[in-house]
Protein backbone atom coordinates (compact mmCIF):
# COMPACT_ATOMS: atom_id res chain seq x y z
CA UNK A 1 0.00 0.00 0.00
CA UNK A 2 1.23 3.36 -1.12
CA UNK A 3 2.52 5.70 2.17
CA UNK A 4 -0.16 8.46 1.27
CA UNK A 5 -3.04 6.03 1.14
CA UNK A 6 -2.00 4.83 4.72
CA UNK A 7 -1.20 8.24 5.86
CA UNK A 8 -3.66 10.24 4.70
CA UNK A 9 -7.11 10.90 6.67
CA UNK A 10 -10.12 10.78 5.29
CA UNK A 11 -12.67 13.78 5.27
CA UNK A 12 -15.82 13.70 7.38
CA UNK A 13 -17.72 12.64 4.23
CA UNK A 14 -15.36 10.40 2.90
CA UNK A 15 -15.28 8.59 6.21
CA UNK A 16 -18.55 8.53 6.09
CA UNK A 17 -18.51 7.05 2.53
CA UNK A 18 -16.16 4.39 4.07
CA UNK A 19 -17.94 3.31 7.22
CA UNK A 20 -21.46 3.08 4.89
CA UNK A 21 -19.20 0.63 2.69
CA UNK A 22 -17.74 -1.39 5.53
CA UNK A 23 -21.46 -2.58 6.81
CA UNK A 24 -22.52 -3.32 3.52
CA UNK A 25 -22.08 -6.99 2.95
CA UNK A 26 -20.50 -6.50 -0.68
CA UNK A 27 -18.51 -3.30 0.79
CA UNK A 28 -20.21 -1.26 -1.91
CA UNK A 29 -19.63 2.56 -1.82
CA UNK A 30 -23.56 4.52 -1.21
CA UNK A 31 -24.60 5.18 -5.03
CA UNK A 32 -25.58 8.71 -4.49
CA UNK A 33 -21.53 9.38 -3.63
CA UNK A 34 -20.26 12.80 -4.88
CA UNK A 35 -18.23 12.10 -8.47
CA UNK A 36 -14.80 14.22 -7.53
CA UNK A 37 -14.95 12.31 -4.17
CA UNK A 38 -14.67 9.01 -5.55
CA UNK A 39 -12.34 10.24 -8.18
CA UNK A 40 -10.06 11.13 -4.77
CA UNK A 41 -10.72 7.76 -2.90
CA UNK A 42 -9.87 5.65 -6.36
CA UNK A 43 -6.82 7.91 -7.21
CA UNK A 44 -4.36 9.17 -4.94
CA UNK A 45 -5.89 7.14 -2.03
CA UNK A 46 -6.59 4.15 -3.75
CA UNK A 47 -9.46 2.86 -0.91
CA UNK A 48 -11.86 2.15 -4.14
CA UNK A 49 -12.32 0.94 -7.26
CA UNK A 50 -14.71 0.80 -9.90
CA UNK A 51 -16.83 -2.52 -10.68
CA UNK A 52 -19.17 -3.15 -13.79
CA UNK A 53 -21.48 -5.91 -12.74
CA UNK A 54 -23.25 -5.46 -16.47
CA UNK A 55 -23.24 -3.12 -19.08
CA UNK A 56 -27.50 -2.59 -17.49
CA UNK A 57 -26.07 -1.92 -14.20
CA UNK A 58 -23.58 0.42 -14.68
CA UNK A 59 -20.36 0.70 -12.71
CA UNK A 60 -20.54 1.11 -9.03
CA UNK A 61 -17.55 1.54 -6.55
CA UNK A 62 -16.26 -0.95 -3.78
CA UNK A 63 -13.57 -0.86 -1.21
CA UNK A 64 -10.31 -1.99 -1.69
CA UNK A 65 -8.37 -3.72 0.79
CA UNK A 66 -6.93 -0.27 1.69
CA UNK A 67 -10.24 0.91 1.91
CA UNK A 68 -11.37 -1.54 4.31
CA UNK A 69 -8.47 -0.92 6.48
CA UNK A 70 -9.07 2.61 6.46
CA UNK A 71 -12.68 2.09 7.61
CA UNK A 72 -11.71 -0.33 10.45
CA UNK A 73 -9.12 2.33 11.34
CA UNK A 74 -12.08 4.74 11.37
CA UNK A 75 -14.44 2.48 13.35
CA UNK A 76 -12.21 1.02 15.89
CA UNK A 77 -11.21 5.39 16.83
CA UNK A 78 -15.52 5.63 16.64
CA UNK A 79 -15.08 2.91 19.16
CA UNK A 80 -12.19 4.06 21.31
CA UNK A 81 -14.79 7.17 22.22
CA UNK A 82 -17.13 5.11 23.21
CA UNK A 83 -15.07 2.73 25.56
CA UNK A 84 -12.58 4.69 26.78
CA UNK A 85 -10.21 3.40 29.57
CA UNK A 86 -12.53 2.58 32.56
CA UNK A 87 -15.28 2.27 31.36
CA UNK A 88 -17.40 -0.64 31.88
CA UNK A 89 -18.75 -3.03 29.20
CA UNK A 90 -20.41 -6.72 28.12
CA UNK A 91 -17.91 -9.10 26.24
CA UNK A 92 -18.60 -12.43 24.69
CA UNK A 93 -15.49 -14.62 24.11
CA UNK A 94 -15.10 -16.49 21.47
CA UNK A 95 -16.78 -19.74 21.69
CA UNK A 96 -18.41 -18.93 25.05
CA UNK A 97 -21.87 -19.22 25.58
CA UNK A 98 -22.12 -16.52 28.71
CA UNK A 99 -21.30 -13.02 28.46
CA UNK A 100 -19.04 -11.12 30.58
CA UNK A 101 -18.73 -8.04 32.16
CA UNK A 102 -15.40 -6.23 31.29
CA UNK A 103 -13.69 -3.36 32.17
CA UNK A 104 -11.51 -1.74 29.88
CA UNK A 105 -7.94 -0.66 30.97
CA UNK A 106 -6.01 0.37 27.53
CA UNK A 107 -6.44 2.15 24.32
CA UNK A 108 -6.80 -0.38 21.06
CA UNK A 109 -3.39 -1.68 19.37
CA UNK A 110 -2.99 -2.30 16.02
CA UNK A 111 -5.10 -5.22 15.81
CA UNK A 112 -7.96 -3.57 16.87
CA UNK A 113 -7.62 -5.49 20.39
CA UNK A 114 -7.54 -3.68 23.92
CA UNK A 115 -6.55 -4.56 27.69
CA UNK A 116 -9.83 -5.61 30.13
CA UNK A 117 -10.39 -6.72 33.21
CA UNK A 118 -12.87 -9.66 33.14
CA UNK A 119 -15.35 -9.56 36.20
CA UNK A 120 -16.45 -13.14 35.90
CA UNK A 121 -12.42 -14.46 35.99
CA UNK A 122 -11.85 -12.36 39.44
CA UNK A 123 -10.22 -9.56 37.71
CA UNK A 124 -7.66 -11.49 34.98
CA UNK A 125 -6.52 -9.62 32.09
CA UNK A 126 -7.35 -10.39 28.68
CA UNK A 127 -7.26 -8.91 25.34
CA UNK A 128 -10.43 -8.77 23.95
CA UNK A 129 -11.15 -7.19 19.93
CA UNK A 130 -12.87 -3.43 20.75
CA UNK A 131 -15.67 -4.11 18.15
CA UNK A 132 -16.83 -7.19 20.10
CA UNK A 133 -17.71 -4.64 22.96
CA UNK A 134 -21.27 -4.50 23.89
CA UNK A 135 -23.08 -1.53 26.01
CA UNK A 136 -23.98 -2.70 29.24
CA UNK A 137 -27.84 -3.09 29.56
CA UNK A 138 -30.08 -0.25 30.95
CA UNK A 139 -30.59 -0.21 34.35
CA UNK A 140 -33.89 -0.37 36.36
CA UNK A 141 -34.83 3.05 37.26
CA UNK A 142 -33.75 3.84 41.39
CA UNK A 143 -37.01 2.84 43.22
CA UNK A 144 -38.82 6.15 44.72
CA UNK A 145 -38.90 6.66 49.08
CA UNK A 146 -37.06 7.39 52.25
CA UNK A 147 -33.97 4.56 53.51
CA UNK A 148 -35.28 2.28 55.82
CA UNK A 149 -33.45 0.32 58.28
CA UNK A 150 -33.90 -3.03 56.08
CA UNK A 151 -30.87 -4.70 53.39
CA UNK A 152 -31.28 -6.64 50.47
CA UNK A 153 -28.20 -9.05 50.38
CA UNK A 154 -27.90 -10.65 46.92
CA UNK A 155 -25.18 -12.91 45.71
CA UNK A 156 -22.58 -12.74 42.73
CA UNK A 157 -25.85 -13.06 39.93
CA UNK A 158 -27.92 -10.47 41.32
CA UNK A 159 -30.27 -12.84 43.19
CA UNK A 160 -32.00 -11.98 46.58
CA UNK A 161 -30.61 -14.13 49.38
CA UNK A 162 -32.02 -12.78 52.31
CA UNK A 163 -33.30 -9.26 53.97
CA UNK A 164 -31.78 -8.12 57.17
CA UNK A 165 -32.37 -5.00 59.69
CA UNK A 166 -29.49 -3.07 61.02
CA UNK A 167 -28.74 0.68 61.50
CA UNK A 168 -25.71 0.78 58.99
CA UNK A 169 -24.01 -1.53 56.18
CA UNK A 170 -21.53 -3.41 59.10
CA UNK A 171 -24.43 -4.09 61.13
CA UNK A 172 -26.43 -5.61 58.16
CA UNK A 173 -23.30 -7.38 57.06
CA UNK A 174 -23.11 -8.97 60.42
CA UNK A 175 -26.67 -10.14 60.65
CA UNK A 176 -26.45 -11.23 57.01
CA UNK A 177 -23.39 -14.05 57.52
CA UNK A 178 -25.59 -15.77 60.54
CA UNK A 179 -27.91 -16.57 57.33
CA UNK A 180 -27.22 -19.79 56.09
CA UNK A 181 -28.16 -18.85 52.56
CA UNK A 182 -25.51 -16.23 52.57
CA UNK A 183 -22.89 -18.73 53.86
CA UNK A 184 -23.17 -21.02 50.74
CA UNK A 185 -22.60 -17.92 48.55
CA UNK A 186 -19.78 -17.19 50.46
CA UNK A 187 -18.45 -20.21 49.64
CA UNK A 188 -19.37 -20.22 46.37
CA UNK A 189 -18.91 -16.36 45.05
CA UNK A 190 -16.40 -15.81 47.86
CA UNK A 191 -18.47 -12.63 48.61
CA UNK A 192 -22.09 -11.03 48.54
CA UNK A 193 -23.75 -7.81 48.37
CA UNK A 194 -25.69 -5.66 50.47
CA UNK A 195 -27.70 -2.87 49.69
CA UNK A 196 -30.06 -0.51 51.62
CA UNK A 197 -33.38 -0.94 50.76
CA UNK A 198 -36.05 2.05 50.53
CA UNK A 199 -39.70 2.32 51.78
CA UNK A 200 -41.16 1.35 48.42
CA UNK A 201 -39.18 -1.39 47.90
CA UNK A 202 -40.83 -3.30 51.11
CA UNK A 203 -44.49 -3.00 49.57
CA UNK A 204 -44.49 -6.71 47.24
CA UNK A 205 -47.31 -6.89 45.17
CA UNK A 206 -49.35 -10.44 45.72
CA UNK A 207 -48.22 -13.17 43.75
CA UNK A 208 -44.92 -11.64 43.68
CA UNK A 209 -43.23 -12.81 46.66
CA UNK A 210 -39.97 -14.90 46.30
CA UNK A 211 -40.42 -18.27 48.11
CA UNK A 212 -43.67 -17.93 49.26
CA UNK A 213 -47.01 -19.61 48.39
CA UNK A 214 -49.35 -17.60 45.89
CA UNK A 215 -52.24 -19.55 47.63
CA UNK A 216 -54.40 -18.10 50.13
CA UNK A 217 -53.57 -20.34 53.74
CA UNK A 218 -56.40 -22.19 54.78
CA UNK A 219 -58.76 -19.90 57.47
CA UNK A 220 -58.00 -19.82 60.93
CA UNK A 221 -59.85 -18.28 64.17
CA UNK A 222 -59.77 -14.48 63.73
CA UNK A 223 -58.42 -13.18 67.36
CA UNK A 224 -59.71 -9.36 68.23
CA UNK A 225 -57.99 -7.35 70.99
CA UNK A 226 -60.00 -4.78 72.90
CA UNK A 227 -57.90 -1.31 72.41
CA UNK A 228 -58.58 1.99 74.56
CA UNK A 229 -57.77 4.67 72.61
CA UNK A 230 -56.46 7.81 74.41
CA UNK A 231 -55.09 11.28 74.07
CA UNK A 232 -51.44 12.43 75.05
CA UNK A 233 -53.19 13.60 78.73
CA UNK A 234 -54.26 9.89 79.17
CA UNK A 235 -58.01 10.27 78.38
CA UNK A 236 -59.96 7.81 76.91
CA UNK A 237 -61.71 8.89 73.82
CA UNK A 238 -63.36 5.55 72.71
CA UNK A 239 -62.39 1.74 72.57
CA UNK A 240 -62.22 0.09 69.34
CA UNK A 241 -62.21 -3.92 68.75
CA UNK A 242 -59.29 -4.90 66.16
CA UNK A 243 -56.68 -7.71 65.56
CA UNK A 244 -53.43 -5.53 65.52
CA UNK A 245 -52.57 -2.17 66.44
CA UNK A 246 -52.70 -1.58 62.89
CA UNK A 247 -56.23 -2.50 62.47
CA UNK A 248 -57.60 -0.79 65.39
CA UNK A 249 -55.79 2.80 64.20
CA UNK A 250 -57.64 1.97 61.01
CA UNK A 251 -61.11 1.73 63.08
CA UNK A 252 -60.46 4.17 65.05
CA UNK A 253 -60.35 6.65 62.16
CA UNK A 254 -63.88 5.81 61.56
CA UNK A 255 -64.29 7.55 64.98
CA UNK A 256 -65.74 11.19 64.65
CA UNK A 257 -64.25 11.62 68.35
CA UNK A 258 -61.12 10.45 67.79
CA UNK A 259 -60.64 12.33 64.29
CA UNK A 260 -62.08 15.42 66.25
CA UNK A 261 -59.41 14.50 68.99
CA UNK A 262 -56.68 14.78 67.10
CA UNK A 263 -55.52 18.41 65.82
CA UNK A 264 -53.21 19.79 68.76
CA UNK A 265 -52.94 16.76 70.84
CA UNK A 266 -49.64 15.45 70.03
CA UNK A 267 -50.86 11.88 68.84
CA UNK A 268 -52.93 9.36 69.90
CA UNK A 269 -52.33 6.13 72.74
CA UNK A 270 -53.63 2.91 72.07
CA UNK A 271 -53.72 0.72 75.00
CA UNK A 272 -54.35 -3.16 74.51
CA UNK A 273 -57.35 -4.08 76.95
CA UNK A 274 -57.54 -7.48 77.12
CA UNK A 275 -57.21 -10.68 74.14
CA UNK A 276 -60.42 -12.36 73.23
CA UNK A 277 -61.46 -14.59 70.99
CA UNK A 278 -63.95 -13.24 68.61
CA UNK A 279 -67.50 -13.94 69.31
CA UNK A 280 -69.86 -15.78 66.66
CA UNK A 281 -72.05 -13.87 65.42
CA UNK A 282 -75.60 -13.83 66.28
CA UNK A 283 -78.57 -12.40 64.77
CA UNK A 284 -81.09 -12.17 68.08
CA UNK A 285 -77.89 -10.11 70.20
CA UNK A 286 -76.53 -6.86 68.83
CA UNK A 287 -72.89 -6.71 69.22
CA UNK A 288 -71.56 -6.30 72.57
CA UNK A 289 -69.75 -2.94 72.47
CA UNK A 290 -67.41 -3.77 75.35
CA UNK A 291 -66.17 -7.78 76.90
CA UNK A 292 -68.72 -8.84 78.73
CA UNK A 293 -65.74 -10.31 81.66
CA UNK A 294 -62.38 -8.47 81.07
CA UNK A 295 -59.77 -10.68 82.89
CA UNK A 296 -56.83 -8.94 84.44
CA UNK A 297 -55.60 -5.69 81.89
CA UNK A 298 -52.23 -5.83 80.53
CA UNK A 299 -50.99 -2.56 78.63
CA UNK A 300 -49.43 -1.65 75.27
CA UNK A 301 -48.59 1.95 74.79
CA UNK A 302 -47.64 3.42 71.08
CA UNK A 303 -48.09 6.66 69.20
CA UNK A 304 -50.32 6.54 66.15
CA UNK A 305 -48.43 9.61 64.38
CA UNK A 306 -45.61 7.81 63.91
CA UNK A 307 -46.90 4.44 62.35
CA UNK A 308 -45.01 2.77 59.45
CA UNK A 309 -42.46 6.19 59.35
CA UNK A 310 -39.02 5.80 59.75
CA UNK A 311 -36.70 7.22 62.05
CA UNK A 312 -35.54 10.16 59.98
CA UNK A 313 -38.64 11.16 58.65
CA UNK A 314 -39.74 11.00 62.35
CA UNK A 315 -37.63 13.57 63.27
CA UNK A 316 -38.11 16.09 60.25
CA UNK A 317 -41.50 15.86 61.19
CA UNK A 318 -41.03 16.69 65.35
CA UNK A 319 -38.91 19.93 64.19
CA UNK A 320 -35.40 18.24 65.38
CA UNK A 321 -32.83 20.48 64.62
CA UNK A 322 -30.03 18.54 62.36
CA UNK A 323 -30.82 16.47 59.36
CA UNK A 324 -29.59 12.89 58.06
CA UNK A 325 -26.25 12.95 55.93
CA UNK A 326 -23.50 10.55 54.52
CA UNK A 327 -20.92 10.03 56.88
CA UNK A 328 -17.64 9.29 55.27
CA UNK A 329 -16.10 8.64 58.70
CA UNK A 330 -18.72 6.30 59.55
CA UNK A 331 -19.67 4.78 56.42
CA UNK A 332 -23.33 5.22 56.95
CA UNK A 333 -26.10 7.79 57.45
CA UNK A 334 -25.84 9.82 60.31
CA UNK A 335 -28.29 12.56 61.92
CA UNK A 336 -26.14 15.72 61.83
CA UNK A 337 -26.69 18.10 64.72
CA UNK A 338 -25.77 21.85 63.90
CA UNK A 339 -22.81 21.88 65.99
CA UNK A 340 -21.57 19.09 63.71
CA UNK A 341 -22.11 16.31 66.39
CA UNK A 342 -23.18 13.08 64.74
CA UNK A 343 -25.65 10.82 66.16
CA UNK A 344 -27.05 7.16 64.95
CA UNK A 345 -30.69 7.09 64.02
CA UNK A 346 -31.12 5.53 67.18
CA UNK A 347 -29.32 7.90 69.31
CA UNK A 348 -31.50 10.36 67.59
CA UNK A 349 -34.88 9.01 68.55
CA UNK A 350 -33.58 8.21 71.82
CA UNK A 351 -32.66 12.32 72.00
CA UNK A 352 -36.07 13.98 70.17
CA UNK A 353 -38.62 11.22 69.91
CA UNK A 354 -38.40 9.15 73.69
């Protein structure tokens, strides 16, 4: 090949021209191709050359073997761009049947071939050939909500092992290794993963739940509690009948009285009465309203503001001074006092919320 062909660059529309002719499967040159262009790439270049198929056809232009070297010299720069060093992408070797996840770590040689680091071989170098780079595949858009205290621990493939509660990422790494689930993938991965999950990742929709049934379980006694439901000065507003605390702040928003209770009281109490089991129903007797024999009462005292919140929310809402940040000392979220002090999401409650 002559010096000038191999030195010389080709214009944006003549690379163009080139890269059109390189996907064609008979490396044709695009028909509508200026004349004194082609006369360029066929003369001092020498990347084409005519071909008459028939004297009907015409003559049309295809690459040369300079030509196609030129436009593999212009595609594998296209792809340089678009894998630079570091950045992350999918690789299937040759003759493999799973696909890879590479990182690349040099520009391409000669060959058209650059340095990665293969994720599935724990980090081995290889050379794999730049154009058999694939993007990686979109990811799932971040799911919506406030941090909870909960973890999703998943192994090497992405799959949910278990879900653990713990303040910060030690905590839940901790609680995550007494799982024996997360042991075998230790021993098989050599590792797992552990994310923080957020408030609408705990809702599952029915059906969807991993390892469960998606049958109903067969019907069982329905237990009711008695609950007293009280304001912050300890009066009783009502008493509601319900199977969790729950259920019975769900009846007793029914209440007129309690709903006219609430503005400027601080929150409601609900105090567990007594357990019963819950009477048959009978259509001479209206409902008893209270137990008819209350054995000995046992307590249960919550707040009904702060149901299903978590901590930090919690305090935003009671006007704590301070708000939640990234710790880089701690490796975890911290609430952030103005004077820089950093508390736990415990220590917090225990400071503005006990």
């Amino acid at each position: 090949m002559p010096r000038a062909a191999w030195d010389a660059n080709p214009t944006d529309y003549q690379a163009r021209l080139l890269l059109a002719a390189l996907d064609n499967s008979q490396h044709r040159i695009p028909s509508d191709a200026k004349k004194r262009t082609l006369e360029i790439m066929s003369g001092r270049n020498q990347w084409v050359r005519a071909r008459r198929l028939s004297y009907e056809a015409g003559v049309h232009y295809v690459l040369t073997h300079h030509g196609v070297n030129a436009a593999q010299r212009l595609r594998t720069a296209q792809l340089a761009q678009k894998y630079p060093v570091g950045a992350a992408a999918v690789f299937t070797p040759e003759g493999a049947t799973e696909r890879d996840v590479v990182v690349v770590k040099s520009g391409p040689a000669e060959d058209g071939t650059v340095e990665v680091l293969s994720a599935t071989q724990g980090g081995k170098r290889l050379r794999a050939p730049i154009a058999a780079l694939e993007e990686l595949p979109e990811l799932a858009p971040a799911p919506a909500g406030e941090l909870t205290d909960w973890w999703t621990i998943t192994d090497a493939q992405g799959a949910e092992l278990t879900r653990v509660q713990a303040e910060d990422d030690p905590g839940a790494r901790k609680a995550a290794e007494r799982h024996p689930a997360v042991v075998a993938a230790v021993r098989r991965d050599k590792g797992f993963a552990v994310r923080r999950l957020v408030t609408s990742e705990l809702s599952v929709p029915v059906g969807e739940l991993r390892g469960m049934p998606r049958f109903s379980p067969a019907p069982t006694a329905e237990r009711l509690d008695w609950w007293a439901v009280k304001d912050r000065e300890g009066n009783e507003i009502t008493q509601v009948e319900a199977r969790s605390y729950n259920h019975a702040v769900q009846v007793a928003d029914e209440d007129p009285k309690v709903r006219a209770a609430r503005p400027g009281s601080g929150g409601l109490v609900f105090m567990r009465l007594a357990s019963i089991e819950k009477p048959a129903p009978a259509a001479a007797q209206p409902r008893k309203t209270v137990p008819a024999a209350a054995p000995a009462r046992r307590t249960i005292t919550v707040t009904a503001r702060f149901t299903r919140k978590s901590i930090p929310t919690r305090l935003r809402e009671s006007g704590a001074p301070g708000q939640m940040k990234y710790s880089d000392a701690a490796g975890a979220l911290r609430w952030v006092l103005p004077n820089g002090q950093e508390l736990t999401p415990g220590q917090a409650e225990d400071m503005f919320l006990r």
